[in-house]
PDB file of N, CA and C in Angstrom:
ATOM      1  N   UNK A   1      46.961 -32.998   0.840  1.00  0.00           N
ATOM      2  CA  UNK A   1      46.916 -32.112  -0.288  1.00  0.00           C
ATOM      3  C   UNK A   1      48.241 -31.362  -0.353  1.00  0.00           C
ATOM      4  N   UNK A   2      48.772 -31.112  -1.504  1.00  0.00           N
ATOM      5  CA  UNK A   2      50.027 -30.419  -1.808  1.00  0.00           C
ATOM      6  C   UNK A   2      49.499 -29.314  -2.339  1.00  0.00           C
ATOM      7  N   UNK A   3      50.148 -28.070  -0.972  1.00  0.00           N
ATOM      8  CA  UNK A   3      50.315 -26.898  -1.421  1.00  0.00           C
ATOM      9  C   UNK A   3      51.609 -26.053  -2.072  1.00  0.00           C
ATOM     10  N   UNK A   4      51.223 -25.002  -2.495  1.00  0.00           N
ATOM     11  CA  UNK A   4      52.319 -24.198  -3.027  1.00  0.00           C
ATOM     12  C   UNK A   4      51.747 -22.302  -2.611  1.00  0.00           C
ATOM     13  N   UNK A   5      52.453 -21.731  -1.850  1.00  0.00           N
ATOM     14  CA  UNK A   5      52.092 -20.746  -1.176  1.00  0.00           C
ATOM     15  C   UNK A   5      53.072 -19.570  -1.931  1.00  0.00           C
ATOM     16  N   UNK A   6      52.553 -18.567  -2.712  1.00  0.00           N
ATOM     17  CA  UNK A   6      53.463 -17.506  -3.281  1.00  0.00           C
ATOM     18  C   UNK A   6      53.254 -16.500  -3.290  1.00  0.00           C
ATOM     19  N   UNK A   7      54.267 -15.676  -3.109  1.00  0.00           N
ATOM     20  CA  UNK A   7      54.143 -14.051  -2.703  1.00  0.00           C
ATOM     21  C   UNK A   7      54.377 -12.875  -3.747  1.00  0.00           C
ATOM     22  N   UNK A   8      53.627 -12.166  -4.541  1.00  0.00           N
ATOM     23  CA  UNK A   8      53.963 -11.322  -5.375  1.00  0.00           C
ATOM     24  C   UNK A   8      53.992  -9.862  -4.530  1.00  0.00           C
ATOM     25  N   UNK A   9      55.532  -9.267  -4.815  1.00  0.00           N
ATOM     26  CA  UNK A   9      55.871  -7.930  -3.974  1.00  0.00           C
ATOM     27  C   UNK A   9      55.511  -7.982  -2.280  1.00  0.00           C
ATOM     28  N   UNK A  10      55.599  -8.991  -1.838  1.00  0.00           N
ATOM     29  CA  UNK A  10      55.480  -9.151  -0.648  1.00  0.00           C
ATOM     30  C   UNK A  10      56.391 -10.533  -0.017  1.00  0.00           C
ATOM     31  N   UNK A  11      56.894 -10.239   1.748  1.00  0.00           N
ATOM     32  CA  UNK A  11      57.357 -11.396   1.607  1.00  0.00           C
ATOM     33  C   UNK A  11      56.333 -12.456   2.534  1.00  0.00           C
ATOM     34  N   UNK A  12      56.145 -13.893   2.360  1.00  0.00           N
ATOM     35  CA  UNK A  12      54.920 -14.575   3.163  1.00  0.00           C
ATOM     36  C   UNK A  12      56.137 -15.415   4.118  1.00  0.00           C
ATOM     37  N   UNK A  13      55.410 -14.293   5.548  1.00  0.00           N
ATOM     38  CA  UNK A  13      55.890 -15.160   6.922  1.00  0.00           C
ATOM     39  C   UNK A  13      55.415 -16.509   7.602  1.00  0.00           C
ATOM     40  N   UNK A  14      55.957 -16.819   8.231  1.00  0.00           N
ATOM     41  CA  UNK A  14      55.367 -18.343   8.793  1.00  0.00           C
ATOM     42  C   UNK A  14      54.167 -18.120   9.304  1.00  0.00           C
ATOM     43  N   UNK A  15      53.226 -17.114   9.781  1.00  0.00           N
ATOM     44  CA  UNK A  15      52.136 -16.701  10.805  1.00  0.00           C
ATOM     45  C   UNK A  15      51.382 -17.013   9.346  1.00  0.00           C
ATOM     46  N   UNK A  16      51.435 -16.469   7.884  1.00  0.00           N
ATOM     47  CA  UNK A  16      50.601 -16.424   7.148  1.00  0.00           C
ATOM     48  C   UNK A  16      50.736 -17.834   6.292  1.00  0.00           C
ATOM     49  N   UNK A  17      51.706 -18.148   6.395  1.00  0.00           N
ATOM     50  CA  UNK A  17      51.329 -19.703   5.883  1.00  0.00           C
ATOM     51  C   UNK A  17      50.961 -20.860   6.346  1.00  0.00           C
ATOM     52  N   UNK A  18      51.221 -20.415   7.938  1.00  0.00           N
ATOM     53  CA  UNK A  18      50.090 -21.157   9.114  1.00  0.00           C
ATOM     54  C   UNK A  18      49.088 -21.054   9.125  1.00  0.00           C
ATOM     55  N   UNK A  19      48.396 -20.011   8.853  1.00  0.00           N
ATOM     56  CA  UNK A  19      46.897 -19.596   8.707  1.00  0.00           C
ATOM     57  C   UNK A  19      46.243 -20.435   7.659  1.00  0.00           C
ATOM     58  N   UNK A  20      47.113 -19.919   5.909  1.00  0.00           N
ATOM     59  CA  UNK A  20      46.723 -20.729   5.132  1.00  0.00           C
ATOM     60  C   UNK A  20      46.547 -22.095   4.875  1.00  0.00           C
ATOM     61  N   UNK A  21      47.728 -22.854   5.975  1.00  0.00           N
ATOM     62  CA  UNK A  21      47.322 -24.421   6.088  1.00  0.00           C
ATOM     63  C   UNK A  21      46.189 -24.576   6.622  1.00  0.00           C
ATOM     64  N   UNK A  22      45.835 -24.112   7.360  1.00  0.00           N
ATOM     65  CA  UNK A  22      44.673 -24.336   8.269  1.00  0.00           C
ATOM     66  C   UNK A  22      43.302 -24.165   7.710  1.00  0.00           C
ATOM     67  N   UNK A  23      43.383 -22.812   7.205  1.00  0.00           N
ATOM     68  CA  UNK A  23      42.160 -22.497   6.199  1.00  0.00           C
ATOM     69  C   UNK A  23      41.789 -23.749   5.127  1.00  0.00           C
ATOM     70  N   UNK A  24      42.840 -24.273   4.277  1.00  0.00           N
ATOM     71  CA  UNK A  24      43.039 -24.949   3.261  1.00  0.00           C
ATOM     72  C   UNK A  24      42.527 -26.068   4.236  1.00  0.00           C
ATOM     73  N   UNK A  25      43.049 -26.961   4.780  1.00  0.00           N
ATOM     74  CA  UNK A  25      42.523 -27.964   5.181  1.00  0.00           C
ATOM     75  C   UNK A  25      40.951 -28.547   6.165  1.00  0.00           C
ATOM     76  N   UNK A  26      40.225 -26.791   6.139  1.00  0.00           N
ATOM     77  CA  UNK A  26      39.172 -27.289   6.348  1.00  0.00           C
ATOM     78  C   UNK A  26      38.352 -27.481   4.633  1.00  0.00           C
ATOM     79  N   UNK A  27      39.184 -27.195   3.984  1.00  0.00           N
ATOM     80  CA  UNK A  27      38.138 -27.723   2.487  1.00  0.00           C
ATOM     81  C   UNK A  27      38.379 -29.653   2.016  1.00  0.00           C
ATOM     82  N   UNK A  28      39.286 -30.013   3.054  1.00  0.00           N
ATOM     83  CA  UNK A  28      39.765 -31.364   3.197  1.00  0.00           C
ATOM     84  C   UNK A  28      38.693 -32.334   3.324  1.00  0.00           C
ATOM     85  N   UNK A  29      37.310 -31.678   4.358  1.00  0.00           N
ATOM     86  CA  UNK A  29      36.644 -32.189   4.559  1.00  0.00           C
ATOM     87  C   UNK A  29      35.470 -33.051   3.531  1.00  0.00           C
ATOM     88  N   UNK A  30      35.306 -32.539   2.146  1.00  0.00           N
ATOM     89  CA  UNK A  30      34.654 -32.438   1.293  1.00  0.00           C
ATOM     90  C   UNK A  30      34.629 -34.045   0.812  1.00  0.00           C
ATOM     91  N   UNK A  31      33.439 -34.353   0.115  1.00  0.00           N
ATOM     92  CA  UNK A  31      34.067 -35.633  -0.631  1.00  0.00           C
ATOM     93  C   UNK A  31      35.027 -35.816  -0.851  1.00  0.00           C
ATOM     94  N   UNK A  32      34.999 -35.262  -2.194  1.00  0.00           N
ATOM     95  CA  UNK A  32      36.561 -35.248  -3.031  1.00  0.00           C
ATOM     96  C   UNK A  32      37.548 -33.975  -2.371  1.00  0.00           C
ATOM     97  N   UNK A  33      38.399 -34.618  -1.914  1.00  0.00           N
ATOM     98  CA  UNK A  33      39.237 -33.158  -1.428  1.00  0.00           C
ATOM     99  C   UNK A  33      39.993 -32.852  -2.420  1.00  0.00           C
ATOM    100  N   UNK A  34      40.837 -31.856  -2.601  1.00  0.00           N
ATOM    101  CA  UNK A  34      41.298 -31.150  -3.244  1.00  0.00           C
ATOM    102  C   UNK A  34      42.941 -32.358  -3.644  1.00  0.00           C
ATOM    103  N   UNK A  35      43.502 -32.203  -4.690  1.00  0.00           N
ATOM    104  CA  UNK A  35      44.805 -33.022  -4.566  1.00  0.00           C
ATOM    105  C   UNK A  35      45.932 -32.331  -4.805  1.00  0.00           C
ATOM    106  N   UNK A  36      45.682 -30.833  -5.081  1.00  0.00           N
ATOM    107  CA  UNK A  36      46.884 -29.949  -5.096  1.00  0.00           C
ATOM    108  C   UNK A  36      46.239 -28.269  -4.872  1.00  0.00           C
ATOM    109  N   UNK A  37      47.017 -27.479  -4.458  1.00  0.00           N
ATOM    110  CA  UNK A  37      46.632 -26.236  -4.552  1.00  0.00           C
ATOM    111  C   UNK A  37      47.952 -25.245  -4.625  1.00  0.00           C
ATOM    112  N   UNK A  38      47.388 -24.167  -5.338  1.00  0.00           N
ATOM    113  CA  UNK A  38      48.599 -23.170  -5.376  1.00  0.00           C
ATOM    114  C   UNK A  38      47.885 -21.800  -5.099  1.00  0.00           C
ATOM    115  N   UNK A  39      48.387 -21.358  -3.825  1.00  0.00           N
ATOM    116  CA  UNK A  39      47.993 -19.888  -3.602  1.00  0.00           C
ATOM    117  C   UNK A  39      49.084 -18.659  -3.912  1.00  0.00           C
ATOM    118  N   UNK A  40      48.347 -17.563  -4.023  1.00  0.00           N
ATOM    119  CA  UNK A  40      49.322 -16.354  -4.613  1.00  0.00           C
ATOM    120  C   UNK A  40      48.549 -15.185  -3.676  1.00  0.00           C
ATOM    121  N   UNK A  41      49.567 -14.928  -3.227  1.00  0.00           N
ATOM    122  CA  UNK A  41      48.907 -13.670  -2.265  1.00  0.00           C
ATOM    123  C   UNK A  41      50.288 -12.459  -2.965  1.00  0.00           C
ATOM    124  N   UNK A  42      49.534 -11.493  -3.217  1.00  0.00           N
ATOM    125  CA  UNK A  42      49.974 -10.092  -3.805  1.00  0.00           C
ATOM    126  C   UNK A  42      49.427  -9.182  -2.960  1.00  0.00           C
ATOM    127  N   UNK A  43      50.300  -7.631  -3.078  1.00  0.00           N
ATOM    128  CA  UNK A  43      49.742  -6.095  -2.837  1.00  0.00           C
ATOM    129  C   UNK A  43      49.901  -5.481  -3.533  1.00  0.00           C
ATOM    130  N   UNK A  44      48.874  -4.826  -4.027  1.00  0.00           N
ATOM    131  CA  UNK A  44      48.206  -4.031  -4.911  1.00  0.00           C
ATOM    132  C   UNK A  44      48.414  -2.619  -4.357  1.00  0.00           C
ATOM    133  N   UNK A  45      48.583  -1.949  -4.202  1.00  0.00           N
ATOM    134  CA  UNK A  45      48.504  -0.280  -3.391  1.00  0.00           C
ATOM    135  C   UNK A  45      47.975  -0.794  -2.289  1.00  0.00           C
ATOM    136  N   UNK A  46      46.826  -0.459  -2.043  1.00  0.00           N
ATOM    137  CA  UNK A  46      45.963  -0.527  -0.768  1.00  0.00           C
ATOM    138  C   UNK A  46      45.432  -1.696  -0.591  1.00  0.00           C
ATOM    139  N   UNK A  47      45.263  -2.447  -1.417  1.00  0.00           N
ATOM    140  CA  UNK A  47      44.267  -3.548  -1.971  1.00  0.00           C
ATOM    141  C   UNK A  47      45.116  -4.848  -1.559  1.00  0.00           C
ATOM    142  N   UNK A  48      45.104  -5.707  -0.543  1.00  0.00           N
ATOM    143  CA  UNK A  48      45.300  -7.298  -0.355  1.00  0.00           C
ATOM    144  C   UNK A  48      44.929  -8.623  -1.151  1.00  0.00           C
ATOM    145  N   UNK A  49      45.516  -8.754  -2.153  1.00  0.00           N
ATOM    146  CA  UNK A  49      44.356  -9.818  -2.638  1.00  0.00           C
ATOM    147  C   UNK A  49      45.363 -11.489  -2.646  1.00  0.00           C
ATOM    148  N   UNK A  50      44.105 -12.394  -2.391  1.00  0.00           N
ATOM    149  CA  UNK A  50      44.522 -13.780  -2.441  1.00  0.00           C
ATOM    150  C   UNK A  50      44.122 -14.571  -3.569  1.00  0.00           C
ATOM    151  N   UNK A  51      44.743 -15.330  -4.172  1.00  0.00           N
ATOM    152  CA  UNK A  51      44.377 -16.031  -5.052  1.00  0.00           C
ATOM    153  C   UNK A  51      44.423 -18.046  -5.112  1.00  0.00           C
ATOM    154  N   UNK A  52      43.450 -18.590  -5.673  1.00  0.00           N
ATOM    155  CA  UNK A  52      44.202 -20.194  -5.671  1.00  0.00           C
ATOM    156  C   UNK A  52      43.575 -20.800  -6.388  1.00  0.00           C
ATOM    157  N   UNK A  53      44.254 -21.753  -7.017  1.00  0.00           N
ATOM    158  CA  UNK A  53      44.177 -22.575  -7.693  1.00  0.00           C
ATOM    159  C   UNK A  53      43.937 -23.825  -7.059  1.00  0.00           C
ATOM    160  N   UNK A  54      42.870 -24.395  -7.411  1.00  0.00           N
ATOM    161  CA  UNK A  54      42.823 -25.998  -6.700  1.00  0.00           C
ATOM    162  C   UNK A  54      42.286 -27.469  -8.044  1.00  0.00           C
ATOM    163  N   UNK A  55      43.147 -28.131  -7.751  1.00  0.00           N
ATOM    164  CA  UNK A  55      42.748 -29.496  -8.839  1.00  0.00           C
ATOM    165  C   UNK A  55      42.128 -30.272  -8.343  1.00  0.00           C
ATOM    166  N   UNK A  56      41.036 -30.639  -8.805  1.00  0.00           N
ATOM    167  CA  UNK A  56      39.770 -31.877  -7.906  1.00  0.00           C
ATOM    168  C   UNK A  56      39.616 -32.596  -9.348  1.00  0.00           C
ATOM    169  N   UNK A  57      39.475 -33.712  -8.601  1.00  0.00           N
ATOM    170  CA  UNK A  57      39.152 -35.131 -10.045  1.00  0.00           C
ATOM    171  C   UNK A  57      38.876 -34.349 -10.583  1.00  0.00           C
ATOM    172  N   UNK A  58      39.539 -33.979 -12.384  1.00  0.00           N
ATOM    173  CA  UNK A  58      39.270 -33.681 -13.342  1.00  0.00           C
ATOM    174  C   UNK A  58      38.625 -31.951 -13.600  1.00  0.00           C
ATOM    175  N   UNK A  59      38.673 -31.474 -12.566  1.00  0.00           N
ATOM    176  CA  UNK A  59      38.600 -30.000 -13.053  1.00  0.00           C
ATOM    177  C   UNK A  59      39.205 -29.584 -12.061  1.00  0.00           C
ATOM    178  N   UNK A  60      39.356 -27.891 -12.538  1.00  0.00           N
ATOM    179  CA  UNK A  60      40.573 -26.785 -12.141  1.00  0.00           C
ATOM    180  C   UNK A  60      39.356 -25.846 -11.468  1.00  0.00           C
ATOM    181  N   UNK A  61      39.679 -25.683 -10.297  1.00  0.00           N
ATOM    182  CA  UNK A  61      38.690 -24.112  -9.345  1.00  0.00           C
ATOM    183  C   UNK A  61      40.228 -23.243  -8.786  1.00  0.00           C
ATOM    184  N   UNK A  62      39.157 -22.183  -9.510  1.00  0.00           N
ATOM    185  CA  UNK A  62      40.010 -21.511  -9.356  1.00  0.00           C
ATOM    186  C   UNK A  62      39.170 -19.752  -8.223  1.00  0.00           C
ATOM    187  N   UNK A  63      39.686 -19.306  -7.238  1.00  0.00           N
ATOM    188  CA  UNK A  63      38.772 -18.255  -6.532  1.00  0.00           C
ATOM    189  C   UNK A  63      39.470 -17.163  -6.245  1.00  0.00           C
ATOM    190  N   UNK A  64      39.357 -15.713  -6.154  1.00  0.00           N
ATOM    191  CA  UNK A  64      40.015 -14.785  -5.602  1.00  0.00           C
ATOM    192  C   UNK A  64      39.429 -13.906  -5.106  1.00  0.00           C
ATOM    193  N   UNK A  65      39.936 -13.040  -3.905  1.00  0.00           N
ATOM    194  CA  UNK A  65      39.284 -12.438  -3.027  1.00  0.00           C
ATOM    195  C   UNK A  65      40.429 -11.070  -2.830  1.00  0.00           C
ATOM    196  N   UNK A  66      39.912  -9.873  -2.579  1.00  0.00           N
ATOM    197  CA  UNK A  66      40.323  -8.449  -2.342  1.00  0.00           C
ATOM    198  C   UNK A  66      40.076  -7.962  -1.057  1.00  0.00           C
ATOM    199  N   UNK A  67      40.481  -7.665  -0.181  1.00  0.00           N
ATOM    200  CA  UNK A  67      40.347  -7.145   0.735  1.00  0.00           C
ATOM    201  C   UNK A  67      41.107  -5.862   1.289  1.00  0.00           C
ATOM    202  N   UNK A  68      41.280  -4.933   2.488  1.00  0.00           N
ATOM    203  CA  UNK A  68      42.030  -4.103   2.831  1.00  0.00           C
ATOM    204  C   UNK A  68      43.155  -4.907   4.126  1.00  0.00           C
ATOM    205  N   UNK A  69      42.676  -6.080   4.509  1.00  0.00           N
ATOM    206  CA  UNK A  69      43.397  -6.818   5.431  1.00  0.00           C
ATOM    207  C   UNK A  69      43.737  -8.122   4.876  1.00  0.00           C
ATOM    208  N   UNK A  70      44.846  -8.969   4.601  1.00  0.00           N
ATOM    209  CA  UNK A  70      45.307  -9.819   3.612  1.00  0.00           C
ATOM    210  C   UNK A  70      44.651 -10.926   4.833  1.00  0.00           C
ATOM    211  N   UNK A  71      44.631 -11.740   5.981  1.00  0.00           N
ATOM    212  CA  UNK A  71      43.699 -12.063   6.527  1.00  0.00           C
ATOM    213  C   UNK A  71      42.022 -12.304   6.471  1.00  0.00           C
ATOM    214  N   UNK A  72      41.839 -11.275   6.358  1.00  0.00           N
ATOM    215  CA  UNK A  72      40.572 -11.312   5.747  1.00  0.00           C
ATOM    216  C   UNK A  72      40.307 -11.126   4.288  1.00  0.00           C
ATOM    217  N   UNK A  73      40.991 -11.498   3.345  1.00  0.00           N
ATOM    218  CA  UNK A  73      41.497 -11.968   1.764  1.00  0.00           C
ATOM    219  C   UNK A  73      41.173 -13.234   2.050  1.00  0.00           C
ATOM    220  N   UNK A  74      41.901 -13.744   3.206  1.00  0.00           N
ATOM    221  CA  UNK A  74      42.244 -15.351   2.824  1.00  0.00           C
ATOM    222  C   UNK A  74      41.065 -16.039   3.177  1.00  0.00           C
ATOM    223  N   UNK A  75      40.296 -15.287   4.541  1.00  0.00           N
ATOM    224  CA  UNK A  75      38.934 -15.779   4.412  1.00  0.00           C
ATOM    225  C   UNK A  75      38.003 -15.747   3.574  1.00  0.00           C
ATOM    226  N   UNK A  76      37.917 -14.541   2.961  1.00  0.00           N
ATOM    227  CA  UNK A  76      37.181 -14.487   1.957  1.00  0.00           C
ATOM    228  C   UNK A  76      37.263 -15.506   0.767  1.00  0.00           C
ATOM    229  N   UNK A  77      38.292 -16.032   0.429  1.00  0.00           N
ATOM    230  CA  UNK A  77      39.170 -17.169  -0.806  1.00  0.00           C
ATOM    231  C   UNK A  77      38.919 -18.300  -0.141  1.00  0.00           C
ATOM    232  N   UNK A  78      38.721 -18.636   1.095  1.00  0.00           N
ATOM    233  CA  UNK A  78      38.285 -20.041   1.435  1.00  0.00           C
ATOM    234  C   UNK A  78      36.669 -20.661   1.282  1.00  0.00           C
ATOM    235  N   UNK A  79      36.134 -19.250   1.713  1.00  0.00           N
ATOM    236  CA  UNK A  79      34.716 -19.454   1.749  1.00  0.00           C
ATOM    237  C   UNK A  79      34.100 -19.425   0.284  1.00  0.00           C
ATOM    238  N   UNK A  80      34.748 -18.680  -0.362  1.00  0.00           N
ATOM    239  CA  UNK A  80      34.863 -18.691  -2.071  1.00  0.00           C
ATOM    240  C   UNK A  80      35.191 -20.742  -2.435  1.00  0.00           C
ATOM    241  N   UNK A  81      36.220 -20.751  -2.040  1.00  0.00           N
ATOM    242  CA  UNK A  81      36.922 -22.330  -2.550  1.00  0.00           C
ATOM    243  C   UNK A  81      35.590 -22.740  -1.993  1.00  0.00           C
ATOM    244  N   UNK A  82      35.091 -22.960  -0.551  1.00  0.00           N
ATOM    245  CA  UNK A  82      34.002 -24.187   0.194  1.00  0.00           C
ATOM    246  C   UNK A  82      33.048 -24.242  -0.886  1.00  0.00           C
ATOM    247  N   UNK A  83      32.169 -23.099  -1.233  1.00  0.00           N
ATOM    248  CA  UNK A  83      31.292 -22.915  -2.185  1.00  0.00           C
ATOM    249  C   UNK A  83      31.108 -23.813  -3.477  1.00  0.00           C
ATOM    250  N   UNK A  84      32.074 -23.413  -4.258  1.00  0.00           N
ATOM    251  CA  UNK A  84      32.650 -23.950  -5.555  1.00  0.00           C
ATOM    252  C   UNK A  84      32.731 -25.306  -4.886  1.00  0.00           C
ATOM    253  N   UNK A  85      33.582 -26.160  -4.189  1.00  0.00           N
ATOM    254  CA  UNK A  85      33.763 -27.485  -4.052  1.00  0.00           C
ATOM    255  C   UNK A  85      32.434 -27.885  -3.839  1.00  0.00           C
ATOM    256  N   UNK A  86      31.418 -27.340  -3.126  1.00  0.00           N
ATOM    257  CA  UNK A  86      29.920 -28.157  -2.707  1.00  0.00           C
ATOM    258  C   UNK A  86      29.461 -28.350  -3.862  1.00  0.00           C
ATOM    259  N   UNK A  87      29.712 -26.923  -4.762  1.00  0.00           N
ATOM    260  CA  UNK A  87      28.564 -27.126  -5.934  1.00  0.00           C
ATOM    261  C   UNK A  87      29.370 -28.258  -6.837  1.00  0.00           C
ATOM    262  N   UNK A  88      30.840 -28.546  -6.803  1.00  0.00           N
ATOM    263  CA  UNK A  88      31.575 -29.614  -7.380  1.00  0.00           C
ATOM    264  C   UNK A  88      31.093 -30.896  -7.295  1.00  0.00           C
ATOM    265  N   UNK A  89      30.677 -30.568  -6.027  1.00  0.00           N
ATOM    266  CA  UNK A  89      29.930 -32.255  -5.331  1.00  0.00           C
ATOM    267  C   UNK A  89      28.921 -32.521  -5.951  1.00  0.00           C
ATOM    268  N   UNK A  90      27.795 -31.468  -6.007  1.00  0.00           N
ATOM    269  CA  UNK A  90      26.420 -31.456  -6.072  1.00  0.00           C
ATOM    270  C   UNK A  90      26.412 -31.732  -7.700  1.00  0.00           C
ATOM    271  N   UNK A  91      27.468 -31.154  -8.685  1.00  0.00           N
ATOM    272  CA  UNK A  91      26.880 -31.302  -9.991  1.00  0.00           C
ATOM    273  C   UNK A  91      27.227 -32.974 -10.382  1.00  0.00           C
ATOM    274  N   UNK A  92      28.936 -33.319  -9.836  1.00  0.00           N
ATOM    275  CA  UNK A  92      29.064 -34.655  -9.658  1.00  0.00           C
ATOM    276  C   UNK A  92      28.399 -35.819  -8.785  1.00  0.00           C
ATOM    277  N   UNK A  93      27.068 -35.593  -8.042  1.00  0.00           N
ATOM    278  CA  UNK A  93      26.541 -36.845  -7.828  1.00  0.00           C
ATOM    279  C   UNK A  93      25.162 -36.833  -8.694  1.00  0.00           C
ATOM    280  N   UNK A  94      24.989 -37.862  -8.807  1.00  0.00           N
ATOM    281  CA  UNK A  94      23.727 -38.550  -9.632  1.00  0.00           C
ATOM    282  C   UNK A  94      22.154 -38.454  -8.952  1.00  0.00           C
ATOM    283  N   UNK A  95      21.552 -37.613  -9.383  1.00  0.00           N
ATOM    284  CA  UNK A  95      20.507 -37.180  -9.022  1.00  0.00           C
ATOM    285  C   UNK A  95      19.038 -38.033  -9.183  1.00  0.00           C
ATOM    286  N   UNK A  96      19.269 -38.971 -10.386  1.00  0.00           N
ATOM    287  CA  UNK A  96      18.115 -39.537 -10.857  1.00  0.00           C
ATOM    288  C   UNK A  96      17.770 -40.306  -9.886  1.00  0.00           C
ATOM    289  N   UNK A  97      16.612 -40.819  -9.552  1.00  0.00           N
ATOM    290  CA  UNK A  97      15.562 -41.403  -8.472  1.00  0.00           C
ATOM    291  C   UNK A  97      16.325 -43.281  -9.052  1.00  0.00           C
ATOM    292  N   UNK A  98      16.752 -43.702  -7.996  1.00  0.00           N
ATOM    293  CA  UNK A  98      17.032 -45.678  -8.934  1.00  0.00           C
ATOM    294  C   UNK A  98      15.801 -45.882  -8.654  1.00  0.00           C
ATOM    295  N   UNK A  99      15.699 -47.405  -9.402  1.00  0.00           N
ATOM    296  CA  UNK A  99      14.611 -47.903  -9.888  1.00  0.00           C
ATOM    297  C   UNK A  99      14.097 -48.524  -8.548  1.00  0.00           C
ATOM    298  N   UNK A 100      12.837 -48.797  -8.530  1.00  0.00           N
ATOM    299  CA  UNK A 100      12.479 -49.261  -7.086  1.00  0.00           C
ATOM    300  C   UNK A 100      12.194 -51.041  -7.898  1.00  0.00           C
ATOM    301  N   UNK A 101      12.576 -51.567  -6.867  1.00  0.00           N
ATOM    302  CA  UNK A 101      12.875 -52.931  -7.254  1.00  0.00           C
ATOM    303  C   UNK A 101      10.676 -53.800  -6.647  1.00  0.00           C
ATOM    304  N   UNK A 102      10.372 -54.649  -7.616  1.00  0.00           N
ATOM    305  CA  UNK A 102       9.141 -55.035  -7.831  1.00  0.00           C
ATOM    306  C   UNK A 102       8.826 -56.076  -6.353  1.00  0.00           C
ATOM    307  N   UNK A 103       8.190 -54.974  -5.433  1.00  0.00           N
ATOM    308  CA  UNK A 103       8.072 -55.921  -3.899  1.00  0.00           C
ATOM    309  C   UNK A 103       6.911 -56.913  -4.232  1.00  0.00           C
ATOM    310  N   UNK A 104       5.874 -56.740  -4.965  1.00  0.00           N
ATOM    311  CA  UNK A 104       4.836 -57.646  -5.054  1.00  0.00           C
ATOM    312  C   UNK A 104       4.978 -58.678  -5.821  1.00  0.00           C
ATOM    313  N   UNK A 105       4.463 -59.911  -4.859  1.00  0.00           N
ATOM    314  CA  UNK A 105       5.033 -61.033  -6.247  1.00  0.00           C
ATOM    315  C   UNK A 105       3.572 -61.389  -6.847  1.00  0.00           C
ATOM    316  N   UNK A 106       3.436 -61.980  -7.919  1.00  0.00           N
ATOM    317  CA  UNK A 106       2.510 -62.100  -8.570  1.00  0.00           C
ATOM    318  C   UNK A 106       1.583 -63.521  -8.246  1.00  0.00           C
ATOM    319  N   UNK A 107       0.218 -62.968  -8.377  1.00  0.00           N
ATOM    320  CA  UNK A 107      -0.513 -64.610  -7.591  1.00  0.00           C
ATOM    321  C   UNK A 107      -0.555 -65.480  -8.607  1.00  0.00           C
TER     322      UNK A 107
END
């Protein structure tokens, strides 16, 4: 997956874009994994917040999370992303019962 990691009024060190690979690639696991993402981490006054964008076959998720510790932002924005991707899964597979094929043969 191709990321893009960006910093509004802040600068993002290697410790925090290590984290974010890591975070990000447990949503790898999913059916469909993700095929691009763009995160935006900003400070607000007091307020940490993370943001991202992710492209999965044919739709855009998008999640953001506030926190007082930008760390625990980013957890919060992953567990946000896991969510959204399951229910991605769940609305994209096919629910209807298939047909049960005719075991009895006729005398």
């Amino acid at each position: 997956m191709q990321s893009t990691i960006t910093g509004r009024h802040m600068e993002i060190t290697e410790a925090l874009r290590d984290y974010i690979d890591t975070k990000l690639k447990r949503l790898d696991r999913h059916h469909e994994p993700p095929t691009s993402a763009q995160v935006i981490l900003s400070v607000e006054k007091l307020d940490q917040k993370a943001e991202a964008i992710l492209h999965v076959s044919g739709e855009t998720i998008f999640a953001d999370a506030v926190e007082q510790d930008m760390y625990a932002a980013i957890d919060g924005l992953t567990d946000k992303l896991d969510r959204q991707l399951r229910r991605h899964k769940e609305r994209r597979t096919d629910h209807h019962a298939t047909p049960v094929s005719r075991l009895q043969s006729e005398p």
